[in-house]
Protein backbone atom coordinates (compact mmCIF):
# COMPACT_ATOMS: atom_id res chain seq x y z
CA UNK A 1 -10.03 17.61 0.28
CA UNK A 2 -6.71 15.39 0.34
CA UNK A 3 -7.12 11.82 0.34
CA UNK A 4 -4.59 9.14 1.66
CA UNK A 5 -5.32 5.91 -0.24
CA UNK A 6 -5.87 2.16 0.98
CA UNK A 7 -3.13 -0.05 -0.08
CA UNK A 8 -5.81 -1.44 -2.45
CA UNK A 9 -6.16 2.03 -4.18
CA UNK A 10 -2.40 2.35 -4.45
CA UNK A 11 -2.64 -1.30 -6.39
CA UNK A 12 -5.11 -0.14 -8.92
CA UNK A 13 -3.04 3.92 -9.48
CA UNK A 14 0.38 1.29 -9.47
CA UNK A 15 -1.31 -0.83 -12.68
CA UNK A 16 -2.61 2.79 -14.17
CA UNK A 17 1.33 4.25 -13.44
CA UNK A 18 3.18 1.00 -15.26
CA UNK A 19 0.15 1.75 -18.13
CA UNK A 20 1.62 5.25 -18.66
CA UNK A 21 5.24 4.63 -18.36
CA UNK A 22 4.55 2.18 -21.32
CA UNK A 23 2.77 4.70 -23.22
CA UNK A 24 5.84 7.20 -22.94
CA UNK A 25 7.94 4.77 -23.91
CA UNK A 26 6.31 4.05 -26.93
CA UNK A 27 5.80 7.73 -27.55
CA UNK A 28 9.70 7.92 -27.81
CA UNK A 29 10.22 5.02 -30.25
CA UNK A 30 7.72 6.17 -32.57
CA UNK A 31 8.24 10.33 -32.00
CA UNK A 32 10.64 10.47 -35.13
CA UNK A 33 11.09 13.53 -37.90
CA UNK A 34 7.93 13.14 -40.54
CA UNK A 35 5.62 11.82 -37.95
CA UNK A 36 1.99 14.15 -36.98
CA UNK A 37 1.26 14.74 -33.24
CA UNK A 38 -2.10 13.07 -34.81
CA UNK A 39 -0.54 9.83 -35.23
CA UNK A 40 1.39 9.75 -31.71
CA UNK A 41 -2.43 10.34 -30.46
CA UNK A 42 -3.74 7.53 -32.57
CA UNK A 43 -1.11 5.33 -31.28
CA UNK A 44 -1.67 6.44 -27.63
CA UNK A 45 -5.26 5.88 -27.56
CA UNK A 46 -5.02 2.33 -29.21
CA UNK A 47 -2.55 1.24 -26.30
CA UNK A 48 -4.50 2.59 -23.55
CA UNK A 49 -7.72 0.82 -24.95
CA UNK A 50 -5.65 -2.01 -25.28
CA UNK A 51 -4.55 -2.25 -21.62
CA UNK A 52 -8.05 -2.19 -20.53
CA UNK A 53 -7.75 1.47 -18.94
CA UNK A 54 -9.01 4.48 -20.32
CA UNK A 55 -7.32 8.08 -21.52
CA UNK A 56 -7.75 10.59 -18.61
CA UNK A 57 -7.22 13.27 -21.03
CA UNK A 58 -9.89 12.83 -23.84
CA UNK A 59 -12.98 14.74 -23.17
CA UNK A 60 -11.48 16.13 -19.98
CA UNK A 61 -12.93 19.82 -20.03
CA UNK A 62 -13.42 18.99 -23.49
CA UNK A 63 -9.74 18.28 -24.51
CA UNK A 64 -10.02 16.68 -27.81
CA UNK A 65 -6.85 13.96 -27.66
CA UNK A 66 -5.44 11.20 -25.57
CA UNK A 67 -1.96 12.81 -25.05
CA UNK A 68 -1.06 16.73 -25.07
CA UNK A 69 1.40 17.16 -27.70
CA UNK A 70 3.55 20.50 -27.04
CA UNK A 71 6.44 21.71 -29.18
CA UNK A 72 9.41 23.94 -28.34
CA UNK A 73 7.83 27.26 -27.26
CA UNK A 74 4.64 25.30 -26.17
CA UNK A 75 4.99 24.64 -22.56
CA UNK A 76 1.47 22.03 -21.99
CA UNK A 77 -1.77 21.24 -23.60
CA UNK A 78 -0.86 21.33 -26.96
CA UNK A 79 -4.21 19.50 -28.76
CA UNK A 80 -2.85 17.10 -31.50
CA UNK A 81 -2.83 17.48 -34.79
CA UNK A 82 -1.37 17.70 -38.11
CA UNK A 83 1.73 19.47 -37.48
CA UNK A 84 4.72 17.12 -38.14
CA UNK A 85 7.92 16.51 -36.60
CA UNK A 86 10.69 17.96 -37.39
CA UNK A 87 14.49 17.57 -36.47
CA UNK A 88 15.96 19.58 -33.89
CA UNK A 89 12.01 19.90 -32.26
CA UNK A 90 11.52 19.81 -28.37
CA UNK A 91 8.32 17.34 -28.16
CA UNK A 92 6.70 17.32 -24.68
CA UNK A 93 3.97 14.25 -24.67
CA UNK A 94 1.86 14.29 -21.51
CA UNK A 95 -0.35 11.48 -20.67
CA UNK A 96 -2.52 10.15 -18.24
CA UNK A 97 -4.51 6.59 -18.08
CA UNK A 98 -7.38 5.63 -15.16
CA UNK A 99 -7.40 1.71 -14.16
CA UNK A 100 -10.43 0.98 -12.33
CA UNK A 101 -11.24 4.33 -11.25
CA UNK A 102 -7.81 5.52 -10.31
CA UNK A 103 -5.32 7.78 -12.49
CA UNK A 104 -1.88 8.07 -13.29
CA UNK A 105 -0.74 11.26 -15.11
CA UNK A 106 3.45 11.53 -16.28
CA UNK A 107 4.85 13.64 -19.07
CA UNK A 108 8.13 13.67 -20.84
CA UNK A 109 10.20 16.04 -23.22
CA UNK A 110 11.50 14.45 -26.36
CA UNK A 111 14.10 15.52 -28.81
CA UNK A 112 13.23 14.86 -32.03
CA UNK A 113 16.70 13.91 -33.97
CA UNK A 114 19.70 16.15 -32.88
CA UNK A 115 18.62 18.96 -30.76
CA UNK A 116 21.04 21.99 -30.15
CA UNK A 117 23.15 21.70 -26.90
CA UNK A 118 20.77 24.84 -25.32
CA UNK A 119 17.81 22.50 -25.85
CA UNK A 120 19.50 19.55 -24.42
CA UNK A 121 20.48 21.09 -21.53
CA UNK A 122 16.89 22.83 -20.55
CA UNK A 123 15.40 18.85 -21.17
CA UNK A 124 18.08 17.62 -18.81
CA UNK A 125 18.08 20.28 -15.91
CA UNK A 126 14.21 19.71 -16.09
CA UNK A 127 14.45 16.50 -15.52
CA UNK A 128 16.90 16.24 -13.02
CA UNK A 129 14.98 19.29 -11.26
CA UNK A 130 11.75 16.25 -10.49
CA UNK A 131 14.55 14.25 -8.80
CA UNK A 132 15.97 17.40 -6.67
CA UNK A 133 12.35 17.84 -5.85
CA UNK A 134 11.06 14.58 -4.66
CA UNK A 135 14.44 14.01 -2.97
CA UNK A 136 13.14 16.53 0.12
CA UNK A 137 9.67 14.64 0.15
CA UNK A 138 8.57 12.07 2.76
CA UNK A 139 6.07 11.54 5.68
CA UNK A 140 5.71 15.12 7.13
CA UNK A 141 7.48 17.40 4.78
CA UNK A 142 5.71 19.95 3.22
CA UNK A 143 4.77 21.17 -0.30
CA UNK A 144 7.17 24.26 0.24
CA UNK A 145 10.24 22.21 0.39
CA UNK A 146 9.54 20.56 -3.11
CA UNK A 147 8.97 23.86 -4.10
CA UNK A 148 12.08 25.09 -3.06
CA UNK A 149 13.98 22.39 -3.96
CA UNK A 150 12.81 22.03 -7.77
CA UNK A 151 13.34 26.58 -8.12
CA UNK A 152 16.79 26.39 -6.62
CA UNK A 153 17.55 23.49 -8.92
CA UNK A 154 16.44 25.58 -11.73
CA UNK A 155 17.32 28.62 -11.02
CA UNK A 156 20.89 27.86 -10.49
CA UNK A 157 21.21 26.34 -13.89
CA UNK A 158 20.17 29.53 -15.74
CA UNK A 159 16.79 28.91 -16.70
CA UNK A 160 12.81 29.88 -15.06
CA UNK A 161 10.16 28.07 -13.91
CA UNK A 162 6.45 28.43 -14.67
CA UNK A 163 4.14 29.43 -12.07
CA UNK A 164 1.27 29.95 -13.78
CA UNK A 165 0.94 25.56 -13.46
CA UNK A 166 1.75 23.72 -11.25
CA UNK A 167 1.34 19.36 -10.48
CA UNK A 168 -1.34 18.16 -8.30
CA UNK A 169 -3.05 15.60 -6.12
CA UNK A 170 -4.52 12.75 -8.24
CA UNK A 171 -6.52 9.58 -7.72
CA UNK A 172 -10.15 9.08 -8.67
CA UNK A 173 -9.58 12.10 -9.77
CA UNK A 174 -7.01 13.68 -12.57
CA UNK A 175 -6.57 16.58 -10.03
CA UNK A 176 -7.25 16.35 -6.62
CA UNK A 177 -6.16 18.73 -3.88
CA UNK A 178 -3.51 20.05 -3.05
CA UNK A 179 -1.51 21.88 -5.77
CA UNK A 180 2.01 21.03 -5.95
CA UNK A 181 3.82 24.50 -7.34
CA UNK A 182 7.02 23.41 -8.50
CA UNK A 183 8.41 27.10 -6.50
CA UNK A 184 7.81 27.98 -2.87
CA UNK A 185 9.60 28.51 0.72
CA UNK A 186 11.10 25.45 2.66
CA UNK A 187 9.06 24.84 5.58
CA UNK A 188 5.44 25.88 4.07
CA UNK A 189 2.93 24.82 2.43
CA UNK A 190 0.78 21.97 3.06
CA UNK A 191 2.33 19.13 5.26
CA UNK A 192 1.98 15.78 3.21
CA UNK A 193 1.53 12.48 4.69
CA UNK A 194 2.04 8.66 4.07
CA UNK A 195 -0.29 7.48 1.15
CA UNK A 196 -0.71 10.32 -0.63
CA UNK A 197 -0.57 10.57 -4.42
CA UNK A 198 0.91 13.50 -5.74
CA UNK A 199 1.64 14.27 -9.55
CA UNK A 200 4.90 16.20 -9.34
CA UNK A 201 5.77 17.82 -12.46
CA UNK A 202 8.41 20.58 -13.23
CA UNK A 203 7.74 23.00 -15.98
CA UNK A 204 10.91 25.05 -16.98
CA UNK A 205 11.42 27.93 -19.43
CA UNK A 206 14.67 29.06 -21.55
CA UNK A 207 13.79 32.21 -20.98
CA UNK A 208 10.88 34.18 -18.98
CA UNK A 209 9.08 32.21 -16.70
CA UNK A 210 5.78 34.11 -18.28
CA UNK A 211 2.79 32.41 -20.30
CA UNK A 212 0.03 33.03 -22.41
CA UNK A 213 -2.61 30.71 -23.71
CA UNK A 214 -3.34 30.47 -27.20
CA UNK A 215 -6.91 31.25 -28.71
CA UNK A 216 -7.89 27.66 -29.41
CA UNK A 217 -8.66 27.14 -25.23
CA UNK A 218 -5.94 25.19 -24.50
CA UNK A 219 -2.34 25.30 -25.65
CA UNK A 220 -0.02 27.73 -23.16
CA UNK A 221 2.91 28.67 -24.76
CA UNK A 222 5.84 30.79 -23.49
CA UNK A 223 5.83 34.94 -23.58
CA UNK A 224 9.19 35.32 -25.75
CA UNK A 225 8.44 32.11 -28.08
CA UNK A 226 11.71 30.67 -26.15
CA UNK A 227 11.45 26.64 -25.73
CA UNK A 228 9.90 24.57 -22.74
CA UNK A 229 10.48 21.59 -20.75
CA UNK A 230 8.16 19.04 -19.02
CA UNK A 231 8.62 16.39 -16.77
CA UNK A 232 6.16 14.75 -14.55
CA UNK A 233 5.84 11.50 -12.63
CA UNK A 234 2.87 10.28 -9.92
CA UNK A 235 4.27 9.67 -6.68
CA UNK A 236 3.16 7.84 -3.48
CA UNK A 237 4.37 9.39 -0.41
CA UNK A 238 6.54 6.82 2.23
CA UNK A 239 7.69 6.95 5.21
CA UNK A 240 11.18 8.24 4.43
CA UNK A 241 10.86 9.21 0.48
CA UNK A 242 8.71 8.36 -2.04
CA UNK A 243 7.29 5.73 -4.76
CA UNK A 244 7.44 6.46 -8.40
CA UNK A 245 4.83 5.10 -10.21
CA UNK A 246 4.92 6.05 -13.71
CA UNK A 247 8.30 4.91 -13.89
């Protein structure tokens, strides 16, 4: 069931959005060369806690940390650990905090120290592939024509895009309907509609747009071991566009 949310829910998802895009930003000072996936976890949950929210993540179906922590060929859900950073890595941090009931879920892709110019570039078209997508969005449009917009994007720049995941509805609940595939038709797909909360978030591959997931339950990594990027941000369907709240 989709819900549209009161202007007083949209208060309470805005304070858990500016909670997360805090939490990122931290995530990049302190994602360096030397330092564990561990430690950005430690640092996450402590800041969370500190706002007065709560991790969406930990103990969600189990998953054992406040952030995912993904490198290179790792697309999402990488658990954190002991594995340190090194230079030229791809980190993708993914993170989600719930204010008084109500989440907020965004995810980034990192370089850790210089990163070759084939790296850069998949981080960058993934990124700019979110704002292609939510470009199209507004009261009325439909699901397909983020879809569309975020593939095309993609696909023109030489690289794939997952299917296998895809972003979501969120609210009192990390994932709410409907799914938001970041591929599809123009003109199909569900028809959103002022207040909803969507969590868009564009996964790209280097290489094959094929997965696998990784005996310990949780990490999904890419078929050829080529790197990943992430990008994700919760939005709030308008009239003519959207609010981004995790930015």
């Amino acid at each position: 069931m989709i819900s549209i949310k009161s202007e007083a829910e949209l208060s309470y998802m805005r304070r858990a959005g500016a909670i997360v895009r805090d939490l990122l930003e931290l995530m990049a000072e302190n994602a360096k060369p030397g330092v564990t996936t561990r430690r950005l976890d430690a640092i996450a949950y402590d800041f969370i806690k500190k706002c007065n929210a709560t991790p969406s993540f930990l103990g969600y179906g189990g998953f054992p940390g406040t952030i995912c922590a993904s490198i290179d060929s790792e697309i999402v859900h990488g658990i954190p650990g002991n594995r340190v950073l090194e230079e030229g890595m791809l980190l993708k941090v993914d993170a989600g905090a719930c204010f008084n009931g109500f989440h907020a879920d965004a995810a980034r892709t990192f370089a850790i120290g210089k990163i070759s110019e084939e790296k850069k570039k998949l981080m960058d078209v993934c990124r700019e592939s979110f704002f292609a997508g939510i470009s199209v969005l507004k009261d009325g449009a439909r699901l397909g024509d983020l879809g569309y917009a975020i593939q095309s994007y993609v696909e023109k720049q030489g690289f794939s895009v997952v299917r296998e995941l895809v972003g979501h509805g969120i609210g009192t609940s990390m994932h709410e309907d409907p799914s938001v595939p970041n591929y599809g038709v123009a003109g199909r797909g569900v028809r959103l509609a002022k207040n909803m909360t969507i969590a868009v978030e564009p996964m790209i591959n280097m290489g094959t747009r094929h997965v696998r997931q990784l005996s310990d339950g949780w990490t999904v990594v890419t078929m050829d071991g080529k790197p990943s990027a992430h990008y994700e941000n919760t939005v709030v369907i308008k009239e003519d566009g959207v609010e981004i709240l995790t930015i």
